[in-house]
Protein backbone atom coordinates (compact mmCIF):
# COMPACT_ATOMS: atom_id res chain seq x y z
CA UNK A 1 -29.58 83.11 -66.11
CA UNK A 2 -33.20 83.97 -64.88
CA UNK A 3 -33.65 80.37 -64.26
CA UNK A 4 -30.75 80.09 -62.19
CA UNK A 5 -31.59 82.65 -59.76
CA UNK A 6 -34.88 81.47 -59.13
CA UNK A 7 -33.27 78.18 -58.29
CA UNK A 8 -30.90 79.43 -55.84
CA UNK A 9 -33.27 82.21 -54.32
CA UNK A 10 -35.58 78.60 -53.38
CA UNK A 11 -32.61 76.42 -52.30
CA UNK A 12 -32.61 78.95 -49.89
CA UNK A 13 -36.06 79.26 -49.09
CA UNK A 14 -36.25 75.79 -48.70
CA UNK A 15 -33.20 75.40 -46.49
CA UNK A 16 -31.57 72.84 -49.01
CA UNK A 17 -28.34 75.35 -49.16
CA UNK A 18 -25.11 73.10 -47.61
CA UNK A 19 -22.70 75.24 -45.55
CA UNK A 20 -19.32 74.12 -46.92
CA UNK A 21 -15.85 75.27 -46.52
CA UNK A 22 -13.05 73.29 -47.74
CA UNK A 23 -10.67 75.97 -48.20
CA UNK A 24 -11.19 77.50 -44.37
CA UNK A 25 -8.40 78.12 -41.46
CA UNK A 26 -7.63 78.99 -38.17
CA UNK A 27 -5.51 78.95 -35.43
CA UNK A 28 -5.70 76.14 -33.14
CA UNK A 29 -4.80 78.02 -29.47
CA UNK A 30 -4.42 76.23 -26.01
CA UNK A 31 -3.19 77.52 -22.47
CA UNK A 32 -0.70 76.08 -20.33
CA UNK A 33 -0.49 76.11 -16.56
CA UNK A 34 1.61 75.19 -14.14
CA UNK A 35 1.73 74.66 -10.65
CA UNK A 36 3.71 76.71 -8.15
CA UNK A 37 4.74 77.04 -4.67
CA UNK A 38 3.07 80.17 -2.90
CA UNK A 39 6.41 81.96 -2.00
CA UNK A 40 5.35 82.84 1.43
CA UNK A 41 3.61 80.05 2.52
CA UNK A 42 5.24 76.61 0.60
CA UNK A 43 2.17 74.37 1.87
CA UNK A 44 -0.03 76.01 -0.78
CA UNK A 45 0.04 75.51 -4.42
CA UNK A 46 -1.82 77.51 -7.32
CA UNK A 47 -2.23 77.45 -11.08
CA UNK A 48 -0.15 79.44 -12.68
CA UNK A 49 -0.76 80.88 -16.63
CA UNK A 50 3.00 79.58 -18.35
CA UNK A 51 2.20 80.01 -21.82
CA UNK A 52 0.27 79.32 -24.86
CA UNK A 53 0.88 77.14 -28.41
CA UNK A 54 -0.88 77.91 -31.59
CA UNK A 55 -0.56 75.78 -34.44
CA UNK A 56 -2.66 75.75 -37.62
CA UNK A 57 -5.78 74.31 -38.09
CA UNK A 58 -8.55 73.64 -40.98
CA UNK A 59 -12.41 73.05 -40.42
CA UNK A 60 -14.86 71.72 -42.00
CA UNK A 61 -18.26 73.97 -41.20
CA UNK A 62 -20.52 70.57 -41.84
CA UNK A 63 -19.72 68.96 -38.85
CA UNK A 64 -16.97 71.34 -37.04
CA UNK A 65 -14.02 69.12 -36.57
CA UNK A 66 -11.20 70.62 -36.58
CA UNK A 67 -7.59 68.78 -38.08
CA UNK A 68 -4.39 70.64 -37.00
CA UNK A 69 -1.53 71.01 -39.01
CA UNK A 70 2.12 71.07 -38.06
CA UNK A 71 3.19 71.41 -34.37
CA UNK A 72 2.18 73.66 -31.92
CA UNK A 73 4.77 77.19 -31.76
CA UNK A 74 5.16 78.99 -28.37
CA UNK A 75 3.57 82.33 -27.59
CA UNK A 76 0.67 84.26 -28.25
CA UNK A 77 -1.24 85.74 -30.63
CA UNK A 78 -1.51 89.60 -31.36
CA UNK A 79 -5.52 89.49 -32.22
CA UNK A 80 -5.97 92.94 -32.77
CA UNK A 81 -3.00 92.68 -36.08
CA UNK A 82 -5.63 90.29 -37.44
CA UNK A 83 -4.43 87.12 -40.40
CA UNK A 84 -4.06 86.98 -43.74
CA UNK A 85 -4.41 83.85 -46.65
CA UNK A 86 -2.13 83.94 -49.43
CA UNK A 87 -3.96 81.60 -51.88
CA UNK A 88 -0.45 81.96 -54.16
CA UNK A 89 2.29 80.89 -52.21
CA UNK A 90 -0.42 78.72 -50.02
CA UNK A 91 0.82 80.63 -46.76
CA UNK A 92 -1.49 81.55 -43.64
CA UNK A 93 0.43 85.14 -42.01
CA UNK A 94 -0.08 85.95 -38.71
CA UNK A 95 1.34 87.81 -36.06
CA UNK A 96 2.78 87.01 -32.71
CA UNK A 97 6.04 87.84 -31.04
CA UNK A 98 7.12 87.86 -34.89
CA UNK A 99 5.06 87.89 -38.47
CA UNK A 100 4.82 84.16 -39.47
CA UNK A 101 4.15 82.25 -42.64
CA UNK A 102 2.87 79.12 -42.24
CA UNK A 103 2.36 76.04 -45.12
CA UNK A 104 -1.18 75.82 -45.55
CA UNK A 105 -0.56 71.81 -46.33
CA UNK A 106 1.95 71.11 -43.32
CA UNK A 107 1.09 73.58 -40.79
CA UNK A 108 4.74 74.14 -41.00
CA UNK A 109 6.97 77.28 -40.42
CA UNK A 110 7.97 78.47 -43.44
CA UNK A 111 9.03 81.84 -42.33
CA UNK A 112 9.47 84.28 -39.40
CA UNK A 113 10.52 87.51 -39.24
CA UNK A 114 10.67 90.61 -36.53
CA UNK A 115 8.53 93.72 -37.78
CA UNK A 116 10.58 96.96 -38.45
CA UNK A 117 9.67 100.39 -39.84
CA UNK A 118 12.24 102.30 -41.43
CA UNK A 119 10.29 105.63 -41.02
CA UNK A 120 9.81 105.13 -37.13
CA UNK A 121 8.88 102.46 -34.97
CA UNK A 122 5.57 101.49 -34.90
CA UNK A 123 2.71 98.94 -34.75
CA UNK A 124 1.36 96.71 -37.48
CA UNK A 125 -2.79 96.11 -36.68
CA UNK A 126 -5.77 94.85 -39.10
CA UNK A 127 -4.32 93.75 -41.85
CA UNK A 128 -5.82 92.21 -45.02
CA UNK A 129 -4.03 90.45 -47.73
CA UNK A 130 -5.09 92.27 -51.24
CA UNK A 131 -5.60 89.86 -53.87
CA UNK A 132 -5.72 92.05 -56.73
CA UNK A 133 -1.57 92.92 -56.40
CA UNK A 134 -0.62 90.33 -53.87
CA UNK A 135 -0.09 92.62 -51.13
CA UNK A 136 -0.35 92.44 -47.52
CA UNK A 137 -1.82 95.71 -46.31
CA UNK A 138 -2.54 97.42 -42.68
CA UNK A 139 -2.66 100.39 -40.50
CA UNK A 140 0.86 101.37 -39.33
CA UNK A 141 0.01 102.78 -35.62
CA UNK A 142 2.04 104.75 -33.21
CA UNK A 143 1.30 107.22 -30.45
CA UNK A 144 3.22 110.26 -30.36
CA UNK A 145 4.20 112.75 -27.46
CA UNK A 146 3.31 116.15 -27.62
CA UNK A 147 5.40 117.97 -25.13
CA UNK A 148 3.36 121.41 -25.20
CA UNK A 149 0.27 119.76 -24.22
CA UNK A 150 2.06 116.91 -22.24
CA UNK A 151 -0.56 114.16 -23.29
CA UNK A 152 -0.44 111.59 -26.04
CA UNK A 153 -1.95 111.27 -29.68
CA UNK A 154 -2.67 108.27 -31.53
CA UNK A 155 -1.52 108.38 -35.25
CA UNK A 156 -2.39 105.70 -37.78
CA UNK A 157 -1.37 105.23 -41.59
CA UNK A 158 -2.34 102.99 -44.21
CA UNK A 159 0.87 101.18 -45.02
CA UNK A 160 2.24 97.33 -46.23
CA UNK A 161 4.46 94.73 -44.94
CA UNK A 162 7.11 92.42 -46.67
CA UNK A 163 6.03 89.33 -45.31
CA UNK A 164 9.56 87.88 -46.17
CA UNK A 165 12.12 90.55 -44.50
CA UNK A 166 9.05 92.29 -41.88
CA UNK A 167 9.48 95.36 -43.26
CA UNK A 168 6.81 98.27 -43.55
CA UNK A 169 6.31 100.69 -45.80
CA UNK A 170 4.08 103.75 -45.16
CA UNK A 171 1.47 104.21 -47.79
CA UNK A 172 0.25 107.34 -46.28
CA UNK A 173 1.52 111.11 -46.06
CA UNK A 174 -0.47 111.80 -42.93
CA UNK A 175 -1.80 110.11 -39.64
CA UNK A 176 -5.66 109.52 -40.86
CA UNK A 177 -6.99 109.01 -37.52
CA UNK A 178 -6.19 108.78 -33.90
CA UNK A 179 -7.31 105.67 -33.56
CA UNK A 180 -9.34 102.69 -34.61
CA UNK A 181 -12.37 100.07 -33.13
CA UNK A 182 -12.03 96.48 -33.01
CA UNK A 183 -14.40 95.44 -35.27
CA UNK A 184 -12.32 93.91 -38.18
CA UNK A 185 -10.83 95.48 -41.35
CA UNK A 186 -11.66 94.71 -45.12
CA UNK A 187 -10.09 95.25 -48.79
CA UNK A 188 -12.27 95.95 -51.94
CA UNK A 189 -9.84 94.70 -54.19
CA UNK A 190 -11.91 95.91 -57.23
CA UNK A 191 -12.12 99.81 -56.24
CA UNK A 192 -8.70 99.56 -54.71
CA UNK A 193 -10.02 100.82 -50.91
CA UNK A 194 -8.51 99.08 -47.75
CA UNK A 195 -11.61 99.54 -44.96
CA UNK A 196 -11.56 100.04 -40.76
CA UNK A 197 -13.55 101.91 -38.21
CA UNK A 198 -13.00 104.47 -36.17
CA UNK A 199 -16.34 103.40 -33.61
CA UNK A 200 -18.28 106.42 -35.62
CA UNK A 201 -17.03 106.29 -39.10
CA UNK A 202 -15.96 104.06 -41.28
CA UNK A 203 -12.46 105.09 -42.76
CA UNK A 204 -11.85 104.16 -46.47
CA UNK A 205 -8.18 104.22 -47.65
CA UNK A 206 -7.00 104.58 -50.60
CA UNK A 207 -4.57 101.58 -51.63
CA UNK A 208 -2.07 103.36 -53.93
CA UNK A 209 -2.05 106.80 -51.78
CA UNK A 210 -2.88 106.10 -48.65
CA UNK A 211 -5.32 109.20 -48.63
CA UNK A 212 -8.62 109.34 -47.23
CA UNK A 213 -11.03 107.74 -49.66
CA UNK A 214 -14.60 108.01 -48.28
CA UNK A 215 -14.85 108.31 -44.09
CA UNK A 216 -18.95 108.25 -43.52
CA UNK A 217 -20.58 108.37 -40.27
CA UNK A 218 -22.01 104.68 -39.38
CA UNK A 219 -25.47 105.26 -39.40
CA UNK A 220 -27.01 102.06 -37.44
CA UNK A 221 -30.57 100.96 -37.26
CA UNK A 222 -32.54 101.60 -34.67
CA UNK A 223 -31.31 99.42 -31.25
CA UNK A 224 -28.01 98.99 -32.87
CA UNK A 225 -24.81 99.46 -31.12
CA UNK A 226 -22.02 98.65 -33.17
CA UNK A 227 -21.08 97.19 -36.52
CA UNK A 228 -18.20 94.62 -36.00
CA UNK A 229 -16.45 92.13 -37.85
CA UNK A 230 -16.95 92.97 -41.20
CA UNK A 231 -15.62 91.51 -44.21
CA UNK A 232 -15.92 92.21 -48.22
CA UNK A 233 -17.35 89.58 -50.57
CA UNK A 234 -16.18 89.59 -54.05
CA UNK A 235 -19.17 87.88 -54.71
CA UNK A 236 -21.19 90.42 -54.77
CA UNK A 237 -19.13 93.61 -53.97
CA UNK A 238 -20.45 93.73 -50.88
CA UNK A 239 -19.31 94.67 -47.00
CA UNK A 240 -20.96 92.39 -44.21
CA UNK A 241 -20.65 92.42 -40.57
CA UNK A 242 -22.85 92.09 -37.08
CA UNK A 243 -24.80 94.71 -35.99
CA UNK A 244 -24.43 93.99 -32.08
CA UNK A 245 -27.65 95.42 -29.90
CA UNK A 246 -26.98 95.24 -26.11
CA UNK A 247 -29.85 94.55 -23.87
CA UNK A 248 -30.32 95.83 -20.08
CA UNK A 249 -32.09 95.71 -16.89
CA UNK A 250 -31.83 97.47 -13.66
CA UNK A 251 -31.09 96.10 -10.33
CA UNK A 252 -30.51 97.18 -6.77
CA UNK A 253 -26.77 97.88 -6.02
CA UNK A 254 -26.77 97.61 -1.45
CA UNK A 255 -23.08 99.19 -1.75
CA UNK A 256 -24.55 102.39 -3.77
CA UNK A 257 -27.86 102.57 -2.87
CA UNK A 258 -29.40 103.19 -5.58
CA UNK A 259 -30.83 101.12 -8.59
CA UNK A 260 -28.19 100.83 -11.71
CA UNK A 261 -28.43 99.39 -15.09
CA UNK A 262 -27.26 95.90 -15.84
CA UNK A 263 -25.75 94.35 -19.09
CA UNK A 264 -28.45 90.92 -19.86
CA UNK A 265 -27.01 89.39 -22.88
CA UNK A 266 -26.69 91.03 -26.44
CA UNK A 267 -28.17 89.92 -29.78
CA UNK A 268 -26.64 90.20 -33.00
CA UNK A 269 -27.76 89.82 -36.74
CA UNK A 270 -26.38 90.10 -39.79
CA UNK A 271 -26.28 93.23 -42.05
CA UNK A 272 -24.54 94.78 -45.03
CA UNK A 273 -22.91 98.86 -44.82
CA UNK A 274 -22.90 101.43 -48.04
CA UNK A 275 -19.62 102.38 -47.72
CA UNK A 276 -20.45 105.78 -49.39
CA UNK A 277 -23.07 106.36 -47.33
CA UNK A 278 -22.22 104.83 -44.38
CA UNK A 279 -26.05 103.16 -43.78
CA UNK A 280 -26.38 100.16 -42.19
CA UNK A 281 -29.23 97.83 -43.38
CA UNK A 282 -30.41 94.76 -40.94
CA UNK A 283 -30.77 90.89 -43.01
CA UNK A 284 -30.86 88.85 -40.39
CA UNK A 285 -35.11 88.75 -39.29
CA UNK A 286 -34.10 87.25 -36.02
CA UNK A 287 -31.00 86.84 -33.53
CA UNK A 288 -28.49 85.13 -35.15
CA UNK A 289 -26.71 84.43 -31.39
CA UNK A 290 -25.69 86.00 -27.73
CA UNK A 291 -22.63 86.89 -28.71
CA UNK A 292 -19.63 86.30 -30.70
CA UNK A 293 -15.85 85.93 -30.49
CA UNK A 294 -13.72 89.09 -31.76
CA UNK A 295 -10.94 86.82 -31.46
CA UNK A 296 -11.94 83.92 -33.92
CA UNK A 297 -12.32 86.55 -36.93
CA UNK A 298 -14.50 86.22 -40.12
CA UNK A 299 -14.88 84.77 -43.24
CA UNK A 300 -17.17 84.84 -45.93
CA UNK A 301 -17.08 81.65 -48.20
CA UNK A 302 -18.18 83.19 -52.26
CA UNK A 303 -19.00 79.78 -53.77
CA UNK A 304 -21.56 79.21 -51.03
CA UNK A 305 -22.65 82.81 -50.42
CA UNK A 306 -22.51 82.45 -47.14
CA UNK A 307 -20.70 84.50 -44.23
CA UNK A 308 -19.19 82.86 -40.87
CA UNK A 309 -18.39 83.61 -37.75
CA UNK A 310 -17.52 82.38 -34.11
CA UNK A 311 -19.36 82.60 -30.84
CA UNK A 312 -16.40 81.42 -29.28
CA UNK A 313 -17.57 77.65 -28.83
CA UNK A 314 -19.02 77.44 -32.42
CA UNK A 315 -18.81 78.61 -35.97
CA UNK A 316 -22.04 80.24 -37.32
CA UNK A 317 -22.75 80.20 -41.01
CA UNK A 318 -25.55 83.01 -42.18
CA UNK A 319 -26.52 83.25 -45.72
CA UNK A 320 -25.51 86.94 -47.43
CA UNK A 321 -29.10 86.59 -49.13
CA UNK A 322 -31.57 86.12 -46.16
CA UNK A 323 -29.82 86.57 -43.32
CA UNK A 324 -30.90 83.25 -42.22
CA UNK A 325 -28.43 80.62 -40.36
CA UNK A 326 -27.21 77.88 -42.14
CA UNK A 327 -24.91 75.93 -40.11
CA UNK A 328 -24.37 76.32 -36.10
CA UNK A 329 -21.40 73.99 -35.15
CA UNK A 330 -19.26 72.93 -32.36
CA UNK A 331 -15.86 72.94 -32.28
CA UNK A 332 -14.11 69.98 -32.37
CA UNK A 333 -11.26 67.27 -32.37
CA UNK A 334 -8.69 70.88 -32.14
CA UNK A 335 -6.81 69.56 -29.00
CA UNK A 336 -6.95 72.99 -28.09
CA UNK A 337 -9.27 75.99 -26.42
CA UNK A 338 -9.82 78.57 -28.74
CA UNK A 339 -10.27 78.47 -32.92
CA UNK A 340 -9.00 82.15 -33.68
CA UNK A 341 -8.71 84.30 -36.99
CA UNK A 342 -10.71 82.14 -39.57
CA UNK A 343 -10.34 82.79 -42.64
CA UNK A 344 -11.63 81.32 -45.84
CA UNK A 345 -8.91 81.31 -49.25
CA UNK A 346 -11.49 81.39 -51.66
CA UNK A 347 -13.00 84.71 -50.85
CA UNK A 348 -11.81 87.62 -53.36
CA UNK A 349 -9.16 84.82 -55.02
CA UNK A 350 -7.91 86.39 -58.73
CA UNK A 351 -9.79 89.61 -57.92
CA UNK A 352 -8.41 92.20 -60.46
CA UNK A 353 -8.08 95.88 -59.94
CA UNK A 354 -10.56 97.61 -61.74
CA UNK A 355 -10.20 101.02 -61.01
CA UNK A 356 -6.67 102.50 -62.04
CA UNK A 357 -4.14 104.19 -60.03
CA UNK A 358 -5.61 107.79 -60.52
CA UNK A 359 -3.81 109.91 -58.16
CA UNK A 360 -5.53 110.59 -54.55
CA UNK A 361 -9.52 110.65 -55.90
CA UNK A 362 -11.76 110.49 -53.30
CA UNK A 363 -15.46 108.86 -53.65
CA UNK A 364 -16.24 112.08 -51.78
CA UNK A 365 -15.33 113.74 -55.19
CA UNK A 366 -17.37 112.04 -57.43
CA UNK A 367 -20.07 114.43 -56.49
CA UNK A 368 -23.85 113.29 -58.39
CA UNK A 369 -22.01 110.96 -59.96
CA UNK A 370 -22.07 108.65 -57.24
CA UNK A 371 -25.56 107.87 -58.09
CA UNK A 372 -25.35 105.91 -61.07
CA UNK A 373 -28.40 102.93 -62.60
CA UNK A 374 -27.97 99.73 -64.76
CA UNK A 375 -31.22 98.75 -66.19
CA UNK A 376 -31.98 95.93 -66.88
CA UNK A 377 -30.23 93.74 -65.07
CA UNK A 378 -30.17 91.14 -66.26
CA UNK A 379 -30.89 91.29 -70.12
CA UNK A 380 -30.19 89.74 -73.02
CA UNK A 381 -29.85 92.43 -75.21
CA UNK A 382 -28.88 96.02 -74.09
CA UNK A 383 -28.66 98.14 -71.24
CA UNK A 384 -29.82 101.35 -69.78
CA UNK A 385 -26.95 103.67 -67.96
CA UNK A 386 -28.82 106.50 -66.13
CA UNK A 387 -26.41 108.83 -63.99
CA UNK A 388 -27.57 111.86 -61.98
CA UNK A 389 -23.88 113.31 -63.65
CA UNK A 390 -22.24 113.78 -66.81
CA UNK A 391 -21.37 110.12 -68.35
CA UNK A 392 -17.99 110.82 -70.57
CA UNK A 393 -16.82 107.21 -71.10
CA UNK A 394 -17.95 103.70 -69.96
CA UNK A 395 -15.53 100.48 -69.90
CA UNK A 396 -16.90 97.28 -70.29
CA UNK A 397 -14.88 94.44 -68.70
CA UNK A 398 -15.13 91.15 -67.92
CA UNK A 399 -14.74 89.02 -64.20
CA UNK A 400 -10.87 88.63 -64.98
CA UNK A 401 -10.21 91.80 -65.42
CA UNK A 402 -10.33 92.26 -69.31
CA UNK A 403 -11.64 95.06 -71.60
CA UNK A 404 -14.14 93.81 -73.65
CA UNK A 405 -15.68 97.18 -75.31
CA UNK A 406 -14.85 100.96 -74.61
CA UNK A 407 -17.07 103.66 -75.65
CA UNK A 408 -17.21 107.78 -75.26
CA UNK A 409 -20.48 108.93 -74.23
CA UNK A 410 -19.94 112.76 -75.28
CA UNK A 411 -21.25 113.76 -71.67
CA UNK A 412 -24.86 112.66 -71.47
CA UNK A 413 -26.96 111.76 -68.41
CA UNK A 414 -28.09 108.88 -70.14
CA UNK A 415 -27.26 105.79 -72.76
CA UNK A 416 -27.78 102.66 -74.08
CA UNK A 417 -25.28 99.99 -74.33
CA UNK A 418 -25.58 96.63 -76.30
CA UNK A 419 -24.60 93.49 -75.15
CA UNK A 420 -25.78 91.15 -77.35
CA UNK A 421 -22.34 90.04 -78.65
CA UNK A 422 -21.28 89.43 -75.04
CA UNK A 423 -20.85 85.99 -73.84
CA UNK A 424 -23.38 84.86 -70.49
CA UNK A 425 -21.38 85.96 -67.82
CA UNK A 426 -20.82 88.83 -65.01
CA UNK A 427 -19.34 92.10 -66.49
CA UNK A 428 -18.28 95.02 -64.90
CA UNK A 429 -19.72 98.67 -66.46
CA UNK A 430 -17.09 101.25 -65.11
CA UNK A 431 -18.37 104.85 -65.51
CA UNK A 432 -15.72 107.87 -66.40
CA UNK A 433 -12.55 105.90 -65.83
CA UNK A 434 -13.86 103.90 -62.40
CA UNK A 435 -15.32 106.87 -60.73
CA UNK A 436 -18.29 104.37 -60.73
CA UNK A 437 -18.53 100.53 -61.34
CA UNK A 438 -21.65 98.17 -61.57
CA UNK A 439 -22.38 95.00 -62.05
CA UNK A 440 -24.24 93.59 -65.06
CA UNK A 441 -25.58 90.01 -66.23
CA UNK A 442 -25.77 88.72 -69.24
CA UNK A 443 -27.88 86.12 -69.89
């Protein structure tokens, strides 16, 4: 196992890693105009927006050619409710006018249905499908009127759809926030926490009660302005985004008077977020790009290690290990303007749930617990489990899902844990019934 991390940590030194995704889609979207007759004067003519088609699309990250699939559907697309893969029916969900499925191999319609909540009307935004119960989850949203204060509150609750009727159901009891950022949404499928951000905080919601799981304050490095389009990798349990930094200048504004401050261009890199703590740690050593697309969404591809995302004109692959750009191409061969909402069906495919449905625990509960070590990793032989808390029982399971060993620790700080009948493999070490979980290798 040693052996094979050395190779792969100098593939990637080296630049010999291959940005690949087979498995990766989008949607294909194109404007149409039309010309019309000024009303009052019918010598002049103008563009005119008429509408937009989307169809499918798939891409290959090597050399950015896009094939579509199926044939182009009228209307728009409602970016901020995001898209979802469903690597077991083979259906790519998103959301326009209605909530469509589409055939992954055909591009085809497979089904479309209007979006309804029983409990009261509302929206359906960010939503993520959950591999670990097949379940397409998102924040319900509505604004409400208060008539004492005559104003308007946002509400949002963590809630699922039926892909098949459009129905929601409301997962939580109470509004968690008033509202929400635009910088993406993710699902640890493992831990069982559906993620979004408020701007300041980011919100972690429990998946079977909706509560409030974790909700720590962003805390960006220095020159950072924003952590956007962020995405979980099952590969390594891990939450990646962009950490944006804006730069400015000042110029002379004749109308005012008076010298003002000017947006230049902005620089982004890649970084990873603690979502206990809420820090915010920099890979990228360089700008990764000016800019990027909100719009065209992100993926992370697990085989590869390697996380993607869209300036708008081009797909950017970065590698989750140094930060470092792999691929940089240009769209083409869509037939189209814009490659929206990729998204990659590999990524988190036959996750498994590994901590239970324990009522409304919060991480913010687990107290000194929270800081828990695995040492060494990897080994051979045993391992070391060091918690600043009480350990009272430790699950041993493997990357499907299944229990290999159980033991009872009798509430010590600190024990030892032999896995020298394990198979070479990833394992998961869950502390006190998944209060805390940890990776371990066997070699």
């Amino acid at each position: 196992m040693k052996k094979f991390l050395v190779l792969v940590l100098f593939a990637v030194a080296g630049h010999s890693l291959t940005a690949q995704l087979d498995e990766t889609f989008g949607l294909v979207r194109k404007n149409y105009y039309s010309i019309v007759t000024d009303p009052f004067d019918t010598t002049v003519y103008y563009e005119q927006l008429d509408s937009s088609t989307i169809r499918l699309g798939s891409i290959d990250a090597v050399f950015g050619q896009v094939t579509n699939l199926g044939t182009p559907i009228m209307g728009g697309i409602n970016l901020n409710a995001g898209a979802a893969l469903n690597p077991y029916n083979n259906t790519y969900i998103f959301q326009g006018a209605q909530l469509h499925s589409l055939d992954l191999t055909t591009g085809n319609i497979v089904n479309s249905v209007s979006i309804s909540n029983p409990i009261q009307a509302s929206y359906f935004d960010n939503f993520r499908f959950n591999n670990a119960d097949t379940t397409l989850y998102g924040m319900a949203r509505r604004n409400t009127y208060d008539p004492v204060t005559q104003t308007n509150a946002g509400e949002i609750y963590l809630a699922k759809i039926d892909a098949t009727s459009g129905v929601i159901t409301q997962i939580s009891p109470n509004s968690v926030a008033e509202g929400y950022a635009l910088a993406g949404s993710a699902i640890d499928p493992h831990q069982m926490v559906y993620y979004f951000s408020t701007g300041a905080t980011l919100m972690g919601l429990d998946l079977y009660s909706g509560e409030i799981y974790s909700n720590p304050t962003i805390l960006l490095p220095a020159g950072g302005t924003a952590f956007d389009n962020f995405a979980y990798s099952c590969a390594d349990t891990t939450i990646y985004g962009l950490v944006r930094q804006n730069f400015m200048y000042e110029e002379f504004d004749p109308v005012l008077g008076e010298w003002i401050q000017v947006l230049d261009s902005a620089t982004v890199r890649l970084a990873k977020i603690n979502a206990t703590t809420g820090v915010v740690t920099v890979i990228s050593p360089n700008s990764l790009a000016f800019g990027y697309s909100l719009n065209g969404g992100v993926t992370i591809d697990p085989s590869e290690m390697v996380y993607y995302f869209s300036t708008g004109a081009s797909l950017v692959g970065v590698s989750l290990i140094t930060g470092l750009p792999v691929s940089n191409v240009q769209y083409n061969g869509q037939d189209g303007q814009y490659f929206d909402l990729v998204r990659n069906i590999d990524d988190c495919k036959d996750a498994q749930a590994m901590r239970l449905n324990n009522g409304s625990l919060s991480v913010n509960q687990l107290g000194d617990l929270a800081q828990v070590e695995l040492f060494p990793n990897p080994t051979d032989q045993a391992v070391t489990i060091r918690s600043s808390g009480l350990i009272q029982s430790v699950r041993v399971m493997d990357n499907s899902g299944r229990e290999v060993s159980a033991y009872f620790a009798n509430e010590t700080n600190e024990m030892k844990l032999s896995v020298d009948s394990l198979n070479a493999g990833i394992y998961w070490v869950i502390v006190n019934d998944a209060q805390q979980m940890k990776l371990c290798v066997k070699d």
